[in-house]
Protein backbone atom coordinates (compact mmCIF):
# COMPACT_ATOMS: atom_id res chain seq x y z
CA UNK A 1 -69.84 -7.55 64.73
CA UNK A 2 -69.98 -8.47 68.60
CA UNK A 3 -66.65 -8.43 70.22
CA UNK A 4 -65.95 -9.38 73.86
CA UNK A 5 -62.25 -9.30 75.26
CA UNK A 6 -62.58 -11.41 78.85
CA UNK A 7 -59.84 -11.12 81.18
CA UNK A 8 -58.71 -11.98 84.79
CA UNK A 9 -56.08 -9.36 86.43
CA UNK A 10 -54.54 -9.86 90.27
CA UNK A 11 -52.92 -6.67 90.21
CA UNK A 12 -54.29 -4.47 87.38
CA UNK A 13 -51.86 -5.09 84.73
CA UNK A 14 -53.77 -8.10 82.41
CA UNK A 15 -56.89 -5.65 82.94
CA UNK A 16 -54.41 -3.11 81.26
CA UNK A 17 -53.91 -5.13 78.49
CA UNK A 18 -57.02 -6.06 78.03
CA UNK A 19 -58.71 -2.81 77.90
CA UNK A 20 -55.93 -1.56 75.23
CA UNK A 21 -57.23 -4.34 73.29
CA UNK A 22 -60.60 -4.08 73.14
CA UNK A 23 -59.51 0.16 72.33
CA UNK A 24 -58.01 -1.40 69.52
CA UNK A 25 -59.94 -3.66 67.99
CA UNK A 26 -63.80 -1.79 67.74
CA UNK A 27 -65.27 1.19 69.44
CA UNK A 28 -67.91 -0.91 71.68
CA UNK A 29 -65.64 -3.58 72.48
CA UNK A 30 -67.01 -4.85 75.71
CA UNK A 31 -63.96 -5.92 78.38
CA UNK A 32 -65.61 -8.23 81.18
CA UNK A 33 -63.69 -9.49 84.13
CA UNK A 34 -64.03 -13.38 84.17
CA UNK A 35 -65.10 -13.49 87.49
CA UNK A 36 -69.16 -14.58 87.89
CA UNK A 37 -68.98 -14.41 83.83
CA UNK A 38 -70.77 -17.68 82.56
CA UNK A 39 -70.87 -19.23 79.11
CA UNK A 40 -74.39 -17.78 78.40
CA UNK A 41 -72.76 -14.25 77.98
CA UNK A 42 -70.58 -15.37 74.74
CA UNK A 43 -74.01 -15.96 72.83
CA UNK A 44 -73.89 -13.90 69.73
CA UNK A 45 -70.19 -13.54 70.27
CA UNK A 46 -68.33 -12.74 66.57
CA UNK A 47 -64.66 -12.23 67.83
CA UNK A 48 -64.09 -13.18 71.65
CA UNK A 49 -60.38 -12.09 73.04
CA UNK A 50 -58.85 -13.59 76.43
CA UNK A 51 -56.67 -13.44 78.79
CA UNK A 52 -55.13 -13.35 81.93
CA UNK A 53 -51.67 -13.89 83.80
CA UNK A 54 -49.62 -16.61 84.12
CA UNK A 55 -50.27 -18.48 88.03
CA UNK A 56 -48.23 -21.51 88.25
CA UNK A 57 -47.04 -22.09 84.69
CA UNK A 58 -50.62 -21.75 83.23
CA UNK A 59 -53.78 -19.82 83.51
CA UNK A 60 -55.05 -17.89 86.67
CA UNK A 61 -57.40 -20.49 88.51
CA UNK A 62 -60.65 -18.14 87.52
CA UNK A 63 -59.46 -18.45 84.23
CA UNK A 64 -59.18 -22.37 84.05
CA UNK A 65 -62.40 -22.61 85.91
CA UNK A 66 -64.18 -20.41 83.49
CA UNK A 67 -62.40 -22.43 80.10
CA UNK A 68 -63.42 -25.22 82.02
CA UNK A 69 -67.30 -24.47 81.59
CA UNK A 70 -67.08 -24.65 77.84
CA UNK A 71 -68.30 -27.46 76.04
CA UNK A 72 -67.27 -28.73 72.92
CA UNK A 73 -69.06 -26.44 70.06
CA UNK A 74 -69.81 -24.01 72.34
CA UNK A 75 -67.72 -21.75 70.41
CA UNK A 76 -68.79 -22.95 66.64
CA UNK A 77 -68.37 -20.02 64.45
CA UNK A 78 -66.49 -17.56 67.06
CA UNK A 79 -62.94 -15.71 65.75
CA UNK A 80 -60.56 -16.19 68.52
CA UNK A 81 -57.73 -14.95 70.37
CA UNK A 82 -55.78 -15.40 73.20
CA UNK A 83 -53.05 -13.47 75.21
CA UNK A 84 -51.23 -13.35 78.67
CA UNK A 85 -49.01 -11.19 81.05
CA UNK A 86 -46.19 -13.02 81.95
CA UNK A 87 -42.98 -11.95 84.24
CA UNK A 88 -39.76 -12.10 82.12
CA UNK A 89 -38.20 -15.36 83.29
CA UNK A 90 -36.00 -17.85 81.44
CA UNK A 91 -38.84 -20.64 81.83
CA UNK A 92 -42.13 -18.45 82.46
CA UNK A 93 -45.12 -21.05 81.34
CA UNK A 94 -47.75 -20.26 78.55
CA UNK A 95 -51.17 -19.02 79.80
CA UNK A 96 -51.90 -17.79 76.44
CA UNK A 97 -51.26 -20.86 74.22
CA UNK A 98 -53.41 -22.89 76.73
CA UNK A 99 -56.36 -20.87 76.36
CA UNK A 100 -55.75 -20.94 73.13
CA UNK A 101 -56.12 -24.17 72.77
CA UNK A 102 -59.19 -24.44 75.37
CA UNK A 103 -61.11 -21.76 73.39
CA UNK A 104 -60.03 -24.38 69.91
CA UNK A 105 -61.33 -27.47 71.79
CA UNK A 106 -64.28 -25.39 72.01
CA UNK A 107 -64.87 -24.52 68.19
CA UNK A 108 -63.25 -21.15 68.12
CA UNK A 109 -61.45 -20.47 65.38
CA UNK A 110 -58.32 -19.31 66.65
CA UNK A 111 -57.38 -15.66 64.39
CA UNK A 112 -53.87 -14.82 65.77
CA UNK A 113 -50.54 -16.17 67.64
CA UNK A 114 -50.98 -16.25 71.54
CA UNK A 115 -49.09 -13.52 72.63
CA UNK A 116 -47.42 -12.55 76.09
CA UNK A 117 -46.94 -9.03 77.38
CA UNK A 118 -44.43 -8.60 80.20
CA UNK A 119 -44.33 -7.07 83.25
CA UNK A 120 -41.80 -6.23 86.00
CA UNK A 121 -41.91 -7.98 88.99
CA UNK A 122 -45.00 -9.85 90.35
CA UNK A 123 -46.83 -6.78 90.62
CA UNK A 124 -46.09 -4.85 88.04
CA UNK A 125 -46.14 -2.51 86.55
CA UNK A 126 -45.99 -3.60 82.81
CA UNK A 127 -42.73 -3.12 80.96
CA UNK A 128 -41.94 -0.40 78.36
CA UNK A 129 -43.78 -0.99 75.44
CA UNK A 130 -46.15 -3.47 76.03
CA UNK A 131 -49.28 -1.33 75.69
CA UNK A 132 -47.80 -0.72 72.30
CA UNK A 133 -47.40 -4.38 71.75
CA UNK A 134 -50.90 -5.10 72.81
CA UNK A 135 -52.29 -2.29 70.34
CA UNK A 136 -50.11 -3.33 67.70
CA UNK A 137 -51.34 -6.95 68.23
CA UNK A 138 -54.97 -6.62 68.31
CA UNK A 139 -54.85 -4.44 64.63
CA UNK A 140 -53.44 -7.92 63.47
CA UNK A 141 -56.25 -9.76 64.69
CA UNK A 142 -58.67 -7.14 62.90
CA UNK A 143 -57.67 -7.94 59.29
CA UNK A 144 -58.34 -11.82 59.70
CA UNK A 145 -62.23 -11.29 60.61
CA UNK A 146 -62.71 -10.72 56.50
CA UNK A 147 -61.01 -13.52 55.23
């Protein structure tokens, strides 16, 4: 099974997340950075994972640009999944559930609850537990590839 987890990351911490992920889910996992990545490179795609911070109440403009790209069908037959990093605000957006439903709009089939993972402060760094979160999410995403 081919399994790419695509992320965008200002300050490190969504590339965090993302690369816990991918640990999670297979040994091979390949994490990409969004940036220059094109549609093309999902060919042959099984499971595909993104992500990237909230900028404005939704995705990171790379990350908008790059869900922009993809048609409908593109993703017929994928398993996906979608997560963000998010500051912990009263009203903080939802990166996550509109990728979500970009990568659905697409074809994906969408395998798990968008999830957020905080961190503290614009910057960083993530908060106390998240990498345990993110691990602990991506196992759930592994048992709905056999149904």
């Amino acid at each position: 099974m081919s399994t790419l987890v695509v992320y965008d990351s200002n300050y490190g911490n969504t590339r965090i997340v993302a690369e816990k992920i991918g640990a999670e889910i297979a040994e091979g996992t390949a994490v990409v950075s969004v940036s220059g990545l094109t549609p093309e490179r999902l060919t042959g795609v099984d499971l595909l994972v993104v992500g990237c911070p909230i900028i404005g109440w939704r995705p990171s403009p790379r990350m908008q640009a790059f869900l922009a790209q993809l048609g409908v069908g593109t993703l017929h037959g994928v398993r996906a999944a979608a997560f963000d990093t998010r500051v912990r605000l009263f009203i903080h957006g939802d990166a996550a559930g509109k990728i979500s439903h970009a990568l659905e709009r697409a074809g994906a089939h969408i395998v798990a609850q968008p999830h957020g993972f905080i961190v503290e402060g614009r910057e960083g760094p993530l908060a106390a537990g998240e990498l345990e979160k993110a691990a602990e999410w991506a196992g759930a995403i592994m048992p709905t590839l056999h149904r």
